[in-house]
Every structure is written in structure tokens, then in C-alpha cells.
Protein backbone atom coordinates (compact mmCIF):
# COMPACT_ATOMS: atom_id res chain seq x y z
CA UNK A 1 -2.80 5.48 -34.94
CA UNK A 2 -3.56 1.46 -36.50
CA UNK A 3 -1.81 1.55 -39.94
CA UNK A 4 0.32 5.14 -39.11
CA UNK A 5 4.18 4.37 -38.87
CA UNK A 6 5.57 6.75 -36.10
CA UNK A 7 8.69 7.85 -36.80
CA UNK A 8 11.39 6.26 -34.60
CA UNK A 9 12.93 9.25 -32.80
CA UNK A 10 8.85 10.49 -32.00
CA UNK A 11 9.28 7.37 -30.12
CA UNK A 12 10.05 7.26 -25.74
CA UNK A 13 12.68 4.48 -25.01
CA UNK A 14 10.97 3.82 -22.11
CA UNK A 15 7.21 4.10 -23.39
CA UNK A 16 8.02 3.18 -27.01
CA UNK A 17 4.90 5.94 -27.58
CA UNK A 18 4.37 8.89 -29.37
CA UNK A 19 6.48 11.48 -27.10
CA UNK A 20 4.24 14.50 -26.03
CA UNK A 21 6.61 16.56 -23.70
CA UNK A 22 9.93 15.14 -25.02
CA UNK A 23 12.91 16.38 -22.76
CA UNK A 24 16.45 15.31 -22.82
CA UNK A 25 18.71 14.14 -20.40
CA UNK A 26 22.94 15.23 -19.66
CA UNK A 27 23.61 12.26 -21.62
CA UNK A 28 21.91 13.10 -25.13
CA UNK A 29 18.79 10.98 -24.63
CA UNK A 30 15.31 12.27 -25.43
CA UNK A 31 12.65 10.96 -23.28
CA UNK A 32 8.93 11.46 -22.71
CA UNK A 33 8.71 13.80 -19.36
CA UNK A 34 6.50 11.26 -17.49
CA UNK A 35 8.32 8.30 -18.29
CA UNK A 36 11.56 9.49 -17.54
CA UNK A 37 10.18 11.42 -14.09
CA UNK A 38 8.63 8.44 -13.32
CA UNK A 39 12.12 6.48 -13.76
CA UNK A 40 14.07 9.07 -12.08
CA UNK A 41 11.35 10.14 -8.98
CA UNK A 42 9.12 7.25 -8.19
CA UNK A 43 11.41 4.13 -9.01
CA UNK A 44 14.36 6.12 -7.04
CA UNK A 45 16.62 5.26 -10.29
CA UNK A 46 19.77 7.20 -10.85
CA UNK A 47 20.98 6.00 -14.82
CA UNK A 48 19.77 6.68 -17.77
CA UNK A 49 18.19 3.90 -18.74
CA UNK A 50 19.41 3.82 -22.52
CA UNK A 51 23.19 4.12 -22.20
CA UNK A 52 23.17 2.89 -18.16
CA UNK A 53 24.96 6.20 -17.39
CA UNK A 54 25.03 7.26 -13.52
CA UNK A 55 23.56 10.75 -13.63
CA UNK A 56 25.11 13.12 -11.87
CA UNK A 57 22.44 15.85 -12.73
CA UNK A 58 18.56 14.92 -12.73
CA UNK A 59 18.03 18.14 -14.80
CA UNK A 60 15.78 17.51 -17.69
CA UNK A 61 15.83 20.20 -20.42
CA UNK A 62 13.03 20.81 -22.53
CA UNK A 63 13.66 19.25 -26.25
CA UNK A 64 11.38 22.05 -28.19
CA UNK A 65 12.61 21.29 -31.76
CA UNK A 66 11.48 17.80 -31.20
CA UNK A 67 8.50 18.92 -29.57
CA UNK A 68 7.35 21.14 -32.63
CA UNK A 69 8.64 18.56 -35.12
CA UNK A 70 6.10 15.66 -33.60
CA UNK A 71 3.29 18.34 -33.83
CA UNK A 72 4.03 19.21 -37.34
CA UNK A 73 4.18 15.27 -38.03
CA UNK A 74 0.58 15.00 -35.94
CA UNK A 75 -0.89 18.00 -38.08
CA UNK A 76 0.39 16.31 -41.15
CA UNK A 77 -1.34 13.33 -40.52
CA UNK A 78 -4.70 14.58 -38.93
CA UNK A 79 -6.07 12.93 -41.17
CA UNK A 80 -5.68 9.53 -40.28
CA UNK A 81 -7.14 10.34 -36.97
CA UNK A 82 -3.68 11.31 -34.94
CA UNK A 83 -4.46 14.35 -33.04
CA UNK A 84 -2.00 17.45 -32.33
CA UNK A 85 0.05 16.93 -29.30
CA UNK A 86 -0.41 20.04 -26.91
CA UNK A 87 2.07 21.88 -26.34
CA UNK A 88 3.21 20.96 -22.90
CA UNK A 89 2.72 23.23 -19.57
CA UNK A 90 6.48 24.28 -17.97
CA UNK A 91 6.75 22.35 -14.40
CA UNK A 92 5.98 24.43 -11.39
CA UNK A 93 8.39 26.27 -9.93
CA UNK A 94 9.59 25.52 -6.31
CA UNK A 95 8.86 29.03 -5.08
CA UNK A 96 5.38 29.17 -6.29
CA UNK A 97 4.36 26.50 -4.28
CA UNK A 98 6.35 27.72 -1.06
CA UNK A 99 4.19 30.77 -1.78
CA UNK A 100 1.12 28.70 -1.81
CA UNK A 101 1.48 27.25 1.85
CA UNK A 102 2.48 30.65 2.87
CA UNK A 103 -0.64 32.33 1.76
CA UNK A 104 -2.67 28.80 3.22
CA UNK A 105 -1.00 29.74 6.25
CA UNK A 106 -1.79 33.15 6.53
CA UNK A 107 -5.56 33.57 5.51
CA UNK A 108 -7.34 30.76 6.45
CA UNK A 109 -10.22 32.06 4.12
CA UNK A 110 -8.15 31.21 1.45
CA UNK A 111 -6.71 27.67 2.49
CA UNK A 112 -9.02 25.33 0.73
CA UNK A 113 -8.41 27.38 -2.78
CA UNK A 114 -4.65 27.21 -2.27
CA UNK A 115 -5.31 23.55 -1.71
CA UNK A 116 -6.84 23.29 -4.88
CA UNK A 117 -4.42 24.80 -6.70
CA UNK A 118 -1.79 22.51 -4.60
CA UNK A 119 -4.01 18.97 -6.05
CA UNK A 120 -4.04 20.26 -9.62
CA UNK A 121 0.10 20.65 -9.41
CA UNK A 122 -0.08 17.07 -8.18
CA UNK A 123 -1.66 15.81 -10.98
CA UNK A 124 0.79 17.81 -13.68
CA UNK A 125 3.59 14.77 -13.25
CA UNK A 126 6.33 13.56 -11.64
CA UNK A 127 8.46 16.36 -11.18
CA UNK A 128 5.33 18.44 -9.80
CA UNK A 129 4.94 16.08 -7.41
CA UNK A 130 8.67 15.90 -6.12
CA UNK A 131 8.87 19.43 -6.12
CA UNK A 132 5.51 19.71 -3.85
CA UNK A 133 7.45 17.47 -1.49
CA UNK A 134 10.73 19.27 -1.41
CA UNK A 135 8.18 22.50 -1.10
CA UNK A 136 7.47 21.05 2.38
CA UNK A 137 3.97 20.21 1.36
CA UNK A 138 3.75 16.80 2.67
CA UNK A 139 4.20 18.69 6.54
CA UNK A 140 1.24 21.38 5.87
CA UNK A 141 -1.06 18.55 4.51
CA UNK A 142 -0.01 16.70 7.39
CA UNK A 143 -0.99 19.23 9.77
CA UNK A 144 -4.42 20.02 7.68
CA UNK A 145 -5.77 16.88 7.99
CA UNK A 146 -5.00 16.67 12.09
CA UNK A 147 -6.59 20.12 12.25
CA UNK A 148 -9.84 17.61 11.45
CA UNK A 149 -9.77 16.70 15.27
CA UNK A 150 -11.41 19.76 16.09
CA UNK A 151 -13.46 20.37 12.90
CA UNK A 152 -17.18 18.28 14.64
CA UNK A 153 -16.49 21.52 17.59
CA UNK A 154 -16.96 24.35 15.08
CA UNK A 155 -19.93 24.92 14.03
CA UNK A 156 -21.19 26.60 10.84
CA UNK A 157 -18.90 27.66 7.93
CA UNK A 158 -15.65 27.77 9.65
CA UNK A 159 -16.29 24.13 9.98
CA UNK A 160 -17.35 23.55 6.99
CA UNK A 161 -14.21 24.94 5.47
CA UNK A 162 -12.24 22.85 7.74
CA UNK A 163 -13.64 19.60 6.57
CA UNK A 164 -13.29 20.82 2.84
CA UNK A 165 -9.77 21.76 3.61
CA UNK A 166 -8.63 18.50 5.30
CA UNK A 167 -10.70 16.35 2.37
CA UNK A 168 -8.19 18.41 -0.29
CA UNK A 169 -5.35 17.65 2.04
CA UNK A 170 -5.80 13.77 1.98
CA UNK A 171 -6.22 13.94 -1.77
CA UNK A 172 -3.44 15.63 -2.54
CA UNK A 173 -1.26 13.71 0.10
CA UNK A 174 -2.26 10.54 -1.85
CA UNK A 175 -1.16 11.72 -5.16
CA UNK A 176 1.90 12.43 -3.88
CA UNK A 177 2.72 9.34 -3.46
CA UNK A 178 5.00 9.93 -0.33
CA UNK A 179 8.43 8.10 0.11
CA UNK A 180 8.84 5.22 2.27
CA UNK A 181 10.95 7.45 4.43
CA UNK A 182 8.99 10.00 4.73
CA UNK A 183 6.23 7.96 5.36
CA UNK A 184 7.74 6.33 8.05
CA UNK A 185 9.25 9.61 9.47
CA UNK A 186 5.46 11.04 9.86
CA UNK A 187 4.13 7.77 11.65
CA UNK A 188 7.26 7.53 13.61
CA UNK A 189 7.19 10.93 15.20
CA UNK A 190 3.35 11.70 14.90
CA UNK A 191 0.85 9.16 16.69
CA UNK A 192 -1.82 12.15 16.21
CA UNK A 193 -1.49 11.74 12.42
CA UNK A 194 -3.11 8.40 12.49
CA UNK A 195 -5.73 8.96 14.94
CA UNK A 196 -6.89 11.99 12.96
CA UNK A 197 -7.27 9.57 9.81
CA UNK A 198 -9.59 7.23 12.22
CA UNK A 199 -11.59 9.97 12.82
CA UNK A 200 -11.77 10.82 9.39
CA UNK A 201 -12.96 6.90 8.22
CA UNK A 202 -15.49 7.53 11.54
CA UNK A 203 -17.00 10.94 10.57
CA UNK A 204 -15.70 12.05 6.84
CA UNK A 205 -17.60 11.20 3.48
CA UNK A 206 -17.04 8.45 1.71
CA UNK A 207 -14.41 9.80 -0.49
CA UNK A 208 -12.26 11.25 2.07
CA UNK A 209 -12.68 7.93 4.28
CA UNK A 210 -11.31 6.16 1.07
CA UNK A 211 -8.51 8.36 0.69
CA UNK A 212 -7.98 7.96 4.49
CA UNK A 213 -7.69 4.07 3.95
CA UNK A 214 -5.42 4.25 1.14
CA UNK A 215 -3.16 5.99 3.28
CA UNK A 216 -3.39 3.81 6.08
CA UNK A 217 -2.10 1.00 3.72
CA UNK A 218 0.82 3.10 2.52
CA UNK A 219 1.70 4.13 6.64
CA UNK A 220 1.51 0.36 7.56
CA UNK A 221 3.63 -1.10 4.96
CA UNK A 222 6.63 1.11 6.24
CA UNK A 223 5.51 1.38 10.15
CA UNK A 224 7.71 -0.05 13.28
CA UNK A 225 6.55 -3.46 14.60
CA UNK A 226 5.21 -1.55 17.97
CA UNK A 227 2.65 0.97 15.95
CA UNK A 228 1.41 -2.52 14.15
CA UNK A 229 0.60 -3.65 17.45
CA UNK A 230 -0.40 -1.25 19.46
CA UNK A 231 -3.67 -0.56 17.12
CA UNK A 232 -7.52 -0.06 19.31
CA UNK A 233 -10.04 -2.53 18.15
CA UNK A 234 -11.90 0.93 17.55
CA UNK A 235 -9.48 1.03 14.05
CA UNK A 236 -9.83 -2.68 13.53
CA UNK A 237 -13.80 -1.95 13.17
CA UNK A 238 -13.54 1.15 11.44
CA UNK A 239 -11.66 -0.81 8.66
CA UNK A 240 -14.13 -3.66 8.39
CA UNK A 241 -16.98 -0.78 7.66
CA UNK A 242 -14.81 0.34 5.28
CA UNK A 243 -15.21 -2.62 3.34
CA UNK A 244 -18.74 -3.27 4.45
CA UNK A 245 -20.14 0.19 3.06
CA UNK A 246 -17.82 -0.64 -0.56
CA UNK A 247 -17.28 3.21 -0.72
CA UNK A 248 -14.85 1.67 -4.18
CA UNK A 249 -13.19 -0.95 -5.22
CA UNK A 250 -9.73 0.84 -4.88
CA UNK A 251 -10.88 1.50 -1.59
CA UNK A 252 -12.04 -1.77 -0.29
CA UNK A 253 -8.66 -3.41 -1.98
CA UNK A 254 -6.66 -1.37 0.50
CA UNK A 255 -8.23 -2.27 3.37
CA UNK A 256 -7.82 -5.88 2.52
CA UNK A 257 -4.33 -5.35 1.67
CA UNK A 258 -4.22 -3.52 5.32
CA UNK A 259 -5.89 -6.09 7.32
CA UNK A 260 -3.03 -8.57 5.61
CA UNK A 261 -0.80 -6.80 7.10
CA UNK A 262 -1.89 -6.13 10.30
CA UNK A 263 -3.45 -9.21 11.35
CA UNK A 264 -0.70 -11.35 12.01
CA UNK A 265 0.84 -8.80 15.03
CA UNK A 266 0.11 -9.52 18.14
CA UNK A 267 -3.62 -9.68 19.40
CA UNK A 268 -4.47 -7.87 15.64
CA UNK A 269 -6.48 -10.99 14.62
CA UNK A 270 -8.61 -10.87 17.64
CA UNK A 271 -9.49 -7.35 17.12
CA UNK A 272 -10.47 -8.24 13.37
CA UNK A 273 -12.80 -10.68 14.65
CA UNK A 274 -14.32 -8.29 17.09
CA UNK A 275 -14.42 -6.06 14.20
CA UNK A 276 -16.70 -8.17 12.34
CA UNK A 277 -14.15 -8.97 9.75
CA UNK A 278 -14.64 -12.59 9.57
CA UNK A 279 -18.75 -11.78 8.45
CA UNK A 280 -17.63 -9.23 5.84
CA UNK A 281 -15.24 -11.22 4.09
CA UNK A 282 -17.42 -14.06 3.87
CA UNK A 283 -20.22 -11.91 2.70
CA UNK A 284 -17.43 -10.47 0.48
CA UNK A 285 -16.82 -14.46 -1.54
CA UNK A 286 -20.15 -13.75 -1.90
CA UNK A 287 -21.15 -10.97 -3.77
CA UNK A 288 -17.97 -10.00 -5.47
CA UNK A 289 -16.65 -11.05 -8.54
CA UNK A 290 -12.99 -9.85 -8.76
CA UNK A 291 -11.05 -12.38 -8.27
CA UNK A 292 -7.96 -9.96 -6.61
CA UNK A 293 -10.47 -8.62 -3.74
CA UNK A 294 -11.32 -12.62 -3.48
CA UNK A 295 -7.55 -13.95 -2.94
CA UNK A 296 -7.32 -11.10 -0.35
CA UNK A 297 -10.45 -12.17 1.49
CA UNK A 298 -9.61 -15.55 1.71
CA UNK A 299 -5.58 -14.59 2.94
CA UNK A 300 -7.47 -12.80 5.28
CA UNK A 301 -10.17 -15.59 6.38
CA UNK A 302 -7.06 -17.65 6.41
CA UNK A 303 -5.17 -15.73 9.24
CA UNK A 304 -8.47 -15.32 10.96
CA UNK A 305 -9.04 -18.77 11.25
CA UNK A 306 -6.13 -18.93 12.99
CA UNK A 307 -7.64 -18.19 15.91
CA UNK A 308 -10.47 -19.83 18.33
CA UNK A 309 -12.64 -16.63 17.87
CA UNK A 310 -12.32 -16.43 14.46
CA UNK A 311 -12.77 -20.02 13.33
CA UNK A 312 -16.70 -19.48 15.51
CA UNK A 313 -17.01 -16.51 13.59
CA UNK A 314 -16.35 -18.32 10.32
CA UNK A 315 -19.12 -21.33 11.68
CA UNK A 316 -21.85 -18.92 12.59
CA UNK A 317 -21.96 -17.60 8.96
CA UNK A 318 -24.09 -19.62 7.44
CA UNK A 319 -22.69 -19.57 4.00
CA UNK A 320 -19.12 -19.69 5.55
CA UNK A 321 -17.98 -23.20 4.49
CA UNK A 322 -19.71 -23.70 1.25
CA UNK A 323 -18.17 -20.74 -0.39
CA UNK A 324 -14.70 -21.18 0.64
CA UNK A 325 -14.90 -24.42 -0.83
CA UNK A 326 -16.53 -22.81 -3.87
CA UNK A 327 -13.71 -20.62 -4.87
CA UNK A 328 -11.25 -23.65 -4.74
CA UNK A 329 -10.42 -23.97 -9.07
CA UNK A 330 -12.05 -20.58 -9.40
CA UNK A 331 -10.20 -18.17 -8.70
CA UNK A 332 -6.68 -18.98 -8.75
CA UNK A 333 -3.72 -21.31 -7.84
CA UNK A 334 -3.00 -18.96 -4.55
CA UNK A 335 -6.37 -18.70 -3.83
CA UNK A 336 -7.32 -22.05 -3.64
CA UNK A 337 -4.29 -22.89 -1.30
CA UNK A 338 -5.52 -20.53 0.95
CA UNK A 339 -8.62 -22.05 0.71
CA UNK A 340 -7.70 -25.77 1.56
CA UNK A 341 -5.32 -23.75 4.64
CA UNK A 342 -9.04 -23.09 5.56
CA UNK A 343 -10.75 -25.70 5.94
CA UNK A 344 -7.78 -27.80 7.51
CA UNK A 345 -8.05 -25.22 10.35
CA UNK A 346 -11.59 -25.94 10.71
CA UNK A 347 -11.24 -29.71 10.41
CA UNK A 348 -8.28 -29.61 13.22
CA UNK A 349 -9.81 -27.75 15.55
CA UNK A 350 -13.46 -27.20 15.32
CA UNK A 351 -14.50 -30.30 13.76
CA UNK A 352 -17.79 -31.13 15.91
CA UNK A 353 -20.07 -33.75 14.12
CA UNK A 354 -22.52 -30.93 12.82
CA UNK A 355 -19.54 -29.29 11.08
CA UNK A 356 -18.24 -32.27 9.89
CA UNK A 357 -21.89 -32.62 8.49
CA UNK A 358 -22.15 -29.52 7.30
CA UNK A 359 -18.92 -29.94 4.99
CA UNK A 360 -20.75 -33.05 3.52
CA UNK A 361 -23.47 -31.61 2.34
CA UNK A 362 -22.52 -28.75 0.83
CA UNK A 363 -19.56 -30.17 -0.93
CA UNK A 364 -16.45 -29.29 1.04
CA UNK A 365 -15.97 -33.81 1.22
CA UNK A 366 -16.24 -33.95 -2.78
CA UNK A 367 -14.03 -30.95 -3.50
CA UNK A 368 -11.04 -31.94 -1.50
CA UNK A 369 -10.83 -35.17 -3.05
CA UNK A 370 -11.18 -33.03 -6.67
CA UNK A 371 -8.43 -31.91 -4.88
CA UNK A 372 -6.45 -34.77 -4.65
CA UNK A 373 -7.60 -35.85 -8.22
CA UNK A 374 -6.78 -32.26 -10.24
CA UNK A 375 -4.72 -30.07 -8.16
CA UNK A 376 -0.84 -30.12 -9.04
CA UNK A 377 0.05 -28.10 -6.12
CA UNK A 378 1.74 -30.70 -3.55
CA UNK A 379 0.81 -29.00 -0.44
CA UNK A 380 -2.46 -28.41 -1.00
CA UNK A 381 -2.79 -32.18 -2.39
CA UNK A 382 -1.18 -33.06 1.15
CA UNK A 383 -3.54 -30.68 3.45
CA UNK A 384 -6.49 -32.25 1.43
CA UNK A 385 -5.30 -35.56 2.37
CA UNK A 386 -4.97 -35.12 5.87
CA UNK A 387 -8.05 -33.32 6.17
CA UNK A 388 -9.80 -36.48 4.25
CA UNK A 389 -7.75 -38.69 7.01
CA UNK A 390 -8.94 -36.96 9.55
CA UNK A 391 -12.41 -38.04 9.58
CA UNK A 392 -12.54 -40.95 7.11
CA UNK A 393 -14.65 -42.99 9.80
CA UNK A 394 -17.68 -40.11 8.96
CA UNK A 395 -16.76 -39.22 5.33
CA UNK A 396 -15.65 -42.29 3.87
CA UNK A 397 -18.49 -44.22 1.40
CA UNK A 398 -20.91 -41.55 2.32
CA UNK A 399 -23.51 -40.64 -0.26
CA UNK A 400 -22.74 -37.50 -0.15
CA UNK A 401 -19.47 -38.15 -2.25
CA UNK A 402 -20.20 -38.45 -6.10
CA UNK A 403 -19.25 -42.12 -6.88
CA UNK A 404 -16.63 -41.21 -9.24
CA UNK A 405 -14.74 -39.20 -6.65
CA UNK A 406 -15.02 -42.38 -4.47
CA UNK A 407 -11.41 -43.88 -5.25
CA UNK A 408 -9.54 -40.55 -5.21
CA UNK A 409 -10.82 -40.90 -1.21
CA UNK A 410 -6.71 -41.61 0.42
CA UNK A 411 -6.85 -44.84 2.94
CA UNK A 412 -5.91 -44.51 6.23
């Protein structure tokens, strides 16, 4: 569309983009379907975000004359590369999809095509997925995926079918995208729920497992302090080979994003260690190159180190100290905080003279006076200082230090 003037009312006032299902709402104002569903259902707004109306009807009425007028403008201008809008597909219909779980119900032969026909709904928008929700979907995916307790007893096709049908289920329950309240209602009233999605991230395929972790994350982030501590170091581990195996990215972000979360509850950071967490995210500094997955690693080597058993964990890896002082400048300003939070740990508590050493020679001493020289973040300036304090009778004029970085060492 480079060099093609839209027309101004083709135009969402939310997307400011070409509208392709434009519907209007009680108070005169044409929107783009998804935008406005996604204003209305998933950010839990109740104006109209032109004229800051409360709406006292979410009803959103089809805007066909527009919709035919934008095509007519598209086939106009095909030329110039802008391609005919579809015409749009009406949103499901409540009933249908009561129908659906009936029939899923009914004749177990034909659950996992129902369950097909129940993801591709969840991918048609916003108001699909609300209306799969008020359907009482979110309850028969619920109980799908526990039905995978039992799925590793049945043998042959029957279990075969039940595996398929639980692996649509956690799909479809992750498009969803499941209110907080709802979320919290399941975890609240259904310990089973979670234990079937640890089985799943012990037994399933990789996709499933990483659907299964992505929905840990979401249960977590809205769960009572006493499920956050009452987790099995069983789940702790199962987590960690999550990340280990890197089914995907989106996969392996969650379960950094859950092992922030959990860690700092109760004996959670003990279990991680157990779990082999410190080694993976270590390993992870190493061979990854996203700096988001990196700030999450080292937040989570951070809250390890917190800990006896994790700061040993952190000294047995060989590469351990080097590349936490490696991402310090490298990744970003919250990263290398976390970073310095590191090492002063270390240095505080498990400074024995090979460690100290160690952070010699491969550069932790000359960083943290870089530190000191470059960084404008005051606390980090300050933990570098004291960790530079702190053993000034080994560091100080070693040859280790560049000589340039010599004055930027702090007296004591």
C-alpha cells in the first residue's frame, strides 16, 4: 500500500489500518472487528474508545455498506498491489458450540474432530473466543486434558485418541486466553488440573509439553500463595527440562517467566537447584542470543544465588562466573544489575581464595571497576564498590587488572 492514500473512514480508530470486517458500535463508531473485540474482551474495557462513552450494550453490528465500499476501493486499486478484502465469516453462534461439547460428550469417537472444529473457532477472533468461554468450553477442555491421567493405561487406539484429544484441548485452552478469574477459579478448586499438566510436560510431545508450560505461567501468575508453595521438586525438574530440551523459544520464555515467579516462595529456590536450574541457565548465557531469555536467566541465577545450594551450583559450572560477568554492558541496564546482584552474592558468601582467583582471571576484577568507571546506575556502582572493598588485600595492583582500570579501583 507505499504511495496509496487510504481513505480516512477505511481507516480503524484503534488500528489506524485498512478495516477488513468493519462493525459499528451503539454509539455510531465504525471499528475493525478485532480491534474493537480485542478492546472490549481481552483489555476488559467498557467505552468506546473514540467518544469515551460507557457502553451499555457490547453488541457490534455488522457495517456491510462500508464493508463493500472498502472492497470496491481495493478492486479499484488492484493495481497498485492492494488486494480485495474478504468478505468476512459471521461469528459463531453460542448454540453451535454448546452443540459441539454435547456431541464431544456423547461419542467419544468423535471428540478429537469436535475439538478441531472447537481450535479453528478460537482462532476466528475475539468474540469467538468469548463466546467459547461463555459456551462452557474452558470446563470440557479442562476435564479433557485431566482425562490424560489415565491415557499411558489404555492401550492401542483408544489411547491414542486420548492423547490427540487432550493435545487439542491444551491448544485450544491457550488460545483462549482464559480470564484471571477463571484461571484462578480452576487452580483454586482443581489441584488435579495441574498435576495432569505435569504429567503432560513428563510424557506428552514437545508441542503439547509447550502448551502445558504456557499454561502453567498463566495459572501461577493468578494462583494463592499456598499452591506457589506447596509445588514437588518433581515440577521444579520437569520445568528445568523444559528449558533444557528448547522445545521453542515461546516455550522456554515461559518457563523462565515461571521459575521468576515461583522461586522466591518458600523452599521453591531449593527445589530449582535440585532441579538443575542453576546448570541450565548458565548453559542458557551461553548459547543463546536473545537478550529477553538472557535478563530472565540471570533474574533467575540471581534468586538462586540466594541460597547456599545454589551459589555451589553456580561454582561447579565451570563457565559460571565468566559469563555472568560477560553479559554486564551487553545486554541491558536490568540485566547487568542483576548481574553485579550476582557476583556480590558470591563475593559475600562464597568467596574462598580459588573463587576469588577465579574472578581474576577471567575478568569479573576488571569489569566491576568498568563498572565503577561507565555504569550510571548508582546501585550497581555501589554493589561494585563493595564487592571491590571486599577483597582489595587480593585484588588490588594485581596484574590481572588492565592498568588503565587501575585508578577506578575505590580505596578502602
Amino acid at each position: 500500500m507505499d504511495g496509496i492514500e487510504i481513505p480516512c473512514p477505511f481507516l480503524c480508530p484503534i488500528s489506524l489500518q485498512l478495516m477488513r470486517d468493519p462493525v459499528t458500535l451503539s454509539t455510531g463508531i465504525t471499528y475493525d472487528r478485532d480491534s474493537i473485540e480485542q478492546w472490549l474482551f481481552s483489555c476488559k474495557n467498557n467505552v468506546c474508545p473514540v467518544t469515551k462513552q460507557v457502553l451499555l450494550e457490547l453488541d457490534l453490528t455488522p457495517n456491510h455498506t462500508l464493508r463493500r465500499l472498502i472492497q470496491a476501493w481495493c478492486t479499484l486499486n488492484a493495481s497498485h498491489g492492494i488486494e480485495r478484502i474478504p468478505t468476512p465469516k459471521i461469528p459463531i453462534d453460542k448454540s453451535r458450540i454448546v452443540k459441539l461439547i454435547k456431541d464431544a460428550k456423547m461419542f467419544p469417537e468423535m471428540q478429537v474432530k469436535c475439538l478441531k472444529t472447537l481450535r479453528s473457532i478460537s482462532l476466528e477472533g475475539e468474540r469467538n473466543r468469548s463466546s467459547l468461554e461463555a459456551a462452557g468450553a474452558i470446563e470440557f477442555l479442562v476435564s479433557i486434558i485431566k482425562s490424560y491421567d489415565s491415557s499411558f493405561e489404555i492401550e492401542s487406539n483408544e489411547g491414542s485418541e486420548v492423547m490427540k484429544a487432550s493435545d487439542e484441548a491444551l491448544s485450544i485452552l491457550y488460545q483462549i486466553k482464559v480470564s484471571e478469574s477463571r484461571l484462578k477459579s480452576i487452580v483454586s478448586n482443581d489441584d488435579e488440573f495441574v498435576e495432569s499438566l505435569l504429567k503432560i510436560l513428563r510424557n506428552g510431545s514437545y508441542q503439547s509439553r509447550a502448551y502445558a508450560t504456557m499454561l502453567l505461567k498463566e495459572v501461577f501468575e493468578v494462583a494463592d500463595p499456598i499452591h506457589l508453595i506447596s509445588l514437588t521438586p518433581e515440577f521444579f525438574s520437569e520445568i528445568v527440562r523444559t528449558l533444557r530440551d528448547q522445545i521453542s523459544q515461546q516455550a522456554s520464555k515461559a518457563a523462565l517467566k515461571l521459575l521468576v515467579e515461583l522461586c522466591p516462595w518458600g523452599r521453591n529456590r531449593i527445589k530449582a537447584v535440585e532441579g538443575g536450574a542453576v546448570f541450565v541457565m548458565v548453559e542458557l548465557l551461553l548459547e543463546s542470543s536473545d537478550k529477553r531469555a538472557s535478563e530472565l536467566a540471570l533474574v533467575v541465577l540471581d534468586q538462586l544465588c540466594g541460597c547456599a545450594e545454589g551459589r555451589a551450583e553456580f561454582l561447579n559450572h565451570g563457565a559460571g562466573l565468566a559469563m555472568v560477568s560477560k553479559k554486564i554492558f551487553r545486554v541491558s541496564h536490568g540485566a547487568s544489575e542483576r548481574a553485579v546482584r550476582i557476583l556480590l552474592s558470591i563475593s559475600r558468601f562464597s568467596a574462598t581464595p580459588r573463587v576469588l582467583q577465579e574472578m581474576l582471571q577471567v575478568g569479573v576484577v576488571a569489569k566491576l571497576c568498568l563498572v565503577l568507571q561507565l555504569d550510571n546506575s548508582y546501585k550497581s556502582k555501589e554493589k561494585a564498590r563493595e564487592i571491590l572493598k571486599l577483597h582489595a588485600r587480593v585484588w588490588r595492583n594485581h596484574a590481572c587488572i588492565p592498568s588503565h582500570l587501575l585508578p577506578c579501583y575505590p580505596s578502602s
